[in-house]
Protein backbone atom coordinates (compact mmCIF):
# COMPACT_ATOMS: atom_id res chain seq x y z
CA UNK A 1 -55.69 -0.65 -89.99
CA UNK A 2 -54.40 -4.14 -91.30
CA UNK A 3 -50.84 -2.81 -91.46
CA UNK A 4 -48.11 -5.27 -92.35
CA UNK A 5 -45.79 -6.78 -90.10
CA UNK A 6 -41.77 -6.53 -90.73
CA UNK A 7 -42.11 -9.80 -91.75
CA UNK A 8 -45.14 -9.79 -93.85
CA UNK A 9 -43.39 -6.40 -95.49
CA UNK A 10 -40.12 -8.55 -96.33
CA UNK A 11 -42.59 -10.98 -98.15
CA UNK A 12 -44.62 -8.71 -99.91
CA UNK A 13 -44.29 -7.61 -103.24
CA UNK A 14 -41.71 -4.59 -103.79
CA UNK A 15 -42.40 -1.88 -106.30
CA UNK A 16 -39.03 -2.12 -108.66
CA UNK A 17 -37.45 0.44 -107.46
CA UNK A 18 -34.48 1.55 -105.52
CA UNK A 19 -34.23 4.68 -104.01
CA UNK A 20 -30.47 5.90 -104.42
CA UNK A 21 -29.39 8.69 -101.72
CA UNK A 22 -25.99 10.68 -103.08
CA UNK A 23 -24.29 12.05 -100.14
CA UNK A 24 -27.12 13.27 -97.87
CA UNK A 25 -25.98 14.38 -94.73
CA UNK A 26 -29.08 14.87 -92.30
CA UNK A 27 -30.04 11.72 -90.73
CA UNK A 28 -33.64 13.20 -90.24
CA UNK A 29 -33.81 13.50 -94.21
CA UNK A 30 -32.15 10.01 -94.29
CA UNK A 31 -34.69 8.56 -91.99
CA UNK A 32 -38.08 10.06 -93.39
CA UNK A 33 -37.00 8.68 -96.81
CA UNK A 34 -37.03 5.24 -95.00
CA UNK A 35 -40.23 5.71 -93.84
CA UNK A 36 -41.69 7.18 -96.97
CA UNK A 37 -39.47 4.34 -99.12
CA UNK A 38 -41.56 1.51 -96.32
CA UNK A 39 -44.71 3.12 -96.82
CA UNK A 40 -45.08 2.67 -101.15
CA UNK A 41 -43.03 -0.97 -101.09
CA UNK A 42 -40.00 0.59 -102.54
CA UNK A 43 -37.44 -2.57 -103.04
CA UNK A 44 -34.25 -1.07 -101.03
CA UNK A 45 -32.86 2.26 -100.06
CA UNK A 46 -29.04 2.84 -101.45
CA UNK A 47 -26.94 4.83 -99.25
CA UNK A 48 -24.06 6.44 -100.50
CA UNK A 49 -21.04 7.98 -99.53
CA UNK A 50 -21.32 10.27 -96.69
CA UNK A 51 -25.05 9.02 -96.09
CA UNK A 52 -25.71 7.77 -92.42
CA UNK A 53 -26.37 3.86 -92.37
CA UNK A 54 -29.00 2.04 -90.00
CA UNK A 55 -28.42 1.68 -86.90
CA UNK A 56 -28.76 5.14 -86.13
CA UNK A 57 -30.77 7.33 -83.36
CA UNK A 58 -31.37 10.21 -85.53
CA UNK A 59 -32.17 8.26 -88.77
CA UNK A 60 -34.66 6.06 -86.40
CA UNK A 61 -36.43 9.06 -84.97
CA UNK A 62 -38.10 10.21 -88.29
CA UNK A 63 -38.02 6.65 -90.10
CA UNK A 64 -40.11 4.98 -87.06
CA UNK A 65 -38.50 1.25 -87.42
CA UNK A 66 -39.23 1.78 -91.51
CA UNK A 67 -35.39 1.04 -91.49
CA UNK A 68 -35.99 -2.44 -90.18
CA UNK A 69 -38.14 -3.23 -93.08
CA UNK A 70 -36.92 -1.60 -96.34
CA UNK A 71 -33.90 -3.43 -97.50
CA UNK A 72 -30.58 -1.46 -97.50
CA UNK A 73 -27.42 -1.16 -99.10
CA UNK A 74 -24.36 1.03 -98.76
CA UNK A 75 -21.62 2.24 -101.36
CA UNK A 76 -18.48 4.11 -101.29
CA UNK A 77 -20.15 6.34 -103.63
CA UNK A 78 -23.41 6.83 -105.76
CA UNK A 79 -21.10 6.41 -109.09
CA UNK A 80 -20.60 3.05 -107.78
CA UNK A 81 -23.99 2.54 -107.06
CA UNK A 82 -25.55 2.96 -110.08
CA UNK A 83 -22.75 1.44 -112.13
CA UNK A 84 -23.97 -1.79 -109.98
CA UNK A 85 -27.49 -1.08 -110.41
CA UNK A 86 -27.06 -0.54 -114.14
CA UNK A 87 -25.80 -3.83 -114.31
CA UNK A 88 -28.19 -5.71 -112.37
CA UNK A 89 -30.72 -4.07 -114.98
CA UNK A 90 -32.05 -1.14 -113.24
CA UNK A 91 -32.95 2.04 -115.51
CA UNK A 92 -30.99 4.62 -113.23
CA UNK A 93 -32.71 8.50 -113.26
CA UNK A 94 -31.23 11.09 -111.47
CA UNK A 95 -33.45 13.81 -109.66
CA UNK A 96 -32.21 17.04 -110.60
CA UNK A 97 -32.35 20.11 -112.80
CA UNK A 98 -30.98 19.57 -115.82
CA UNK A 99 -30.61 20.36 -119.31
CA UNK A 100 -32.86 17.76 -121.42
CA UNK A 101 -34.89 16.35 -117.92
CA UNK A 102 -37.97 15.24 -118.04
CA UNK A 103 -40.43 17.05 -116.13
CA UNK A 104 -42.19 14.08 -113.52
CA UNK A 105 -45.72 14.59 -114.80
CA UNK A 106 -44.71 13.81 -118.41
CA UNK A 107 -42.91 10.88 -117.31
CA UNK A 108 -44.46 7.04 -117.09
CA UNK A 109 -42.79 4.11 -115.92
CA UNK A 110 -43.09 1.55 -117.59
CA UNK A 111 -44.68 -1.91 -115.47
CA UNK A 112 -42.20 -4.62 -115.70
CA UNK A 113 -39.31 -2.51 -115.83
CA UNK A 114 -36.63 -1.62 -112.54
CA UNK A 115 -36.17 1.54 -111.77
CA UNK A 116 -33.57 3.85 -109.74
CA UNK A 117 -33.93 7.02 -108.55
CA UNK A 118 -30.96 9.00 -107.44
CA UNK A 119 -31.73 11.83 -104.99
CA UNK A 120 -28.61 14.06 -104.42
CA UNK A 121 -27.01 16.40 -101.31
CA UNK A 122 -28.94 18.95 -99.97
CA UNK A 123 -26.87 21.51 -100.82
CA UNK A 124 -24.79 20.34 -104.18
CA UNK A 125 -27.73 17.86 -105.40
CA UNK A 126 -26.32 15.03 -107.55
CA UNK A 127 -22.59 14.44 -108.72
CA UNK A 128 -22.33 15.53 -112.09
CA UNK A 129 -20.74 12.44 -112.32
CA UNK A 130 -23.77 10.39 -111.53
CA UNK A 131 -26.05 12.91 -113.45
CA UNK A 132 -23.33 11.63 -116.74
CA UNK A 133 -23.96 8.11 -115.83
CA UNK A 134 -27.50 7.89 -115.13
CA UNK A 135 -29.99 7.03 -117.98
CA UNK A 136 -32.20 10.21 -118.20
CA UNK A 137 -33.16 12.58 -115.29
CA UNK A 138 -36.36 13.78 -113.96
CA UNK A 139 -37.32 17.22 -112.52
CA UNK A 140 -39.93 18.63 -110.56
CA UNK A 141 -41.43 21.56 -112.16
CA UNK A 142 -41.47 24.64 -109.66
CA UNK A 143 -43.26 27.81 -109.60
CA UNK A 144 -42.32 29.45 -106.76
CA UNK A 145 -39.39 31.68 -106.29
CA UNK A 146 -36.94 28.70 -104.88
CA UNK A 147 -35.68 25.94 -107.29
CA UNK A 148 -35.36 23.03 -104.90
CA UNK A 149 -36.90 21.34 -102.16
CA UNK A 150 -35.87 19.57 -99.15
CA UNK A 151 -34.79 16.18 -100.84
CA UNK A 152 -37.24 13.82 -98.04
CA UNK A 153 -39.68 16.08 -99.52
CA UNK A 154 -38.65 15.59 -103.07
CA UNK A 155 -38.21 12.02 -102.54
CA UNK A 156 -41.89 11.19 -101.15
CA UNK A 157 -43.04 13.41 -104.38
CA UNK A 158 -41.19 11.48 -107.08
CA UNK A 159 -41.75 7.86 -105.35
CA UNK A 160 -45.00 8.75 -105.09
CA UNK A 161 -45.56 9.34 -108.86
CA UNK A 162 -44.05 6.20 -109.43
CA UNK A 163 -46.35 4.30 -106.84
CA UNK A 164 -49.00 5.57 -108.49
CA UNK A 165 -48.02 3.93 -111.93
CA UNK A 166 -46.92 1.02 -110.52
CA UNK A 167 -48.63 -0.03 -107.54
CA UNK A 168 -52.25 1.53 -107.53
């Protein structure tokens, strides 16, 4: 299937982007964004907060080793996080439902920029604080009766729109 070793992955060329995780609690969610974050070349995974850091049991049983390849980073909080992201020229978008957002399938990255993606707490979503900070936000339109999904599930969907501008 000519999959990549961890080593050939570390080489490889990243897609600019860094997923940002706001205080997610489950590990599983944690874990499957690794995976999903390995699987389109995502530059590095941002845990914040509360978020469960590698090495983990739970976090390895849905990421599958994808947290020995993806490049991590941990801070005290997400406000932090993109502050420092901001400022190492990352164009920081917060995942969440929100006054002015742009729905995903109107959105287009743009090649040759960095991007960050903040994805927020499964029950509160993202800080407002981080919402203020951030550069824009995107939403996922919805037609059903619930107005959110799990956030590994909401992750794969919004990394993959941006794979698919990027990398394809």
């Amino acid at each position: 299937m000519k999959r990549l070793t961890v080593e050939e992955f570390r080489e490889a060329e990243k897609m600019p982007l860094a997923v940002v995780l706001d205080d997610v609690r489950s590990m599983h969610n944690v874990g499957s964004v690794f995976r999903t974050a390995d699987t389109f070349r995502v530059q590095e995974v941002v845990l914040c907060g509360i978020t469960g850091c590698p090495p983990h049991a739970e976090l390895h049983k849905t990421a599958l080793g994808a947290e020995d390849s993806v490049e991590w980073r941990h801070f005290g909080t997400a406000l932090e996080a993109v502050n420092e992201l901001k400022g190492e020229g990352y164009t920081v978008l917060s995942v969440e439902q929100v006054e002015h957002s742009v729905k995903l399938p109107s959105f287009s990255p743009e090649r040759g920029k960095k991007y960050a993606v903040v994805f927020g707490n499964e029950v509160k979503g993202v800080h407002q604080e981080v919402v203020d900070a951030s550069d824009g936000c995107l939403e996922i339109p919805q037609l059903g009766t619930k107005h959110s999904l799990n956030v590994s599930v909401t992750a794969g969907i919004v990394v993959y729109a941006f794979a698919r501008e990027l990398m394809f």
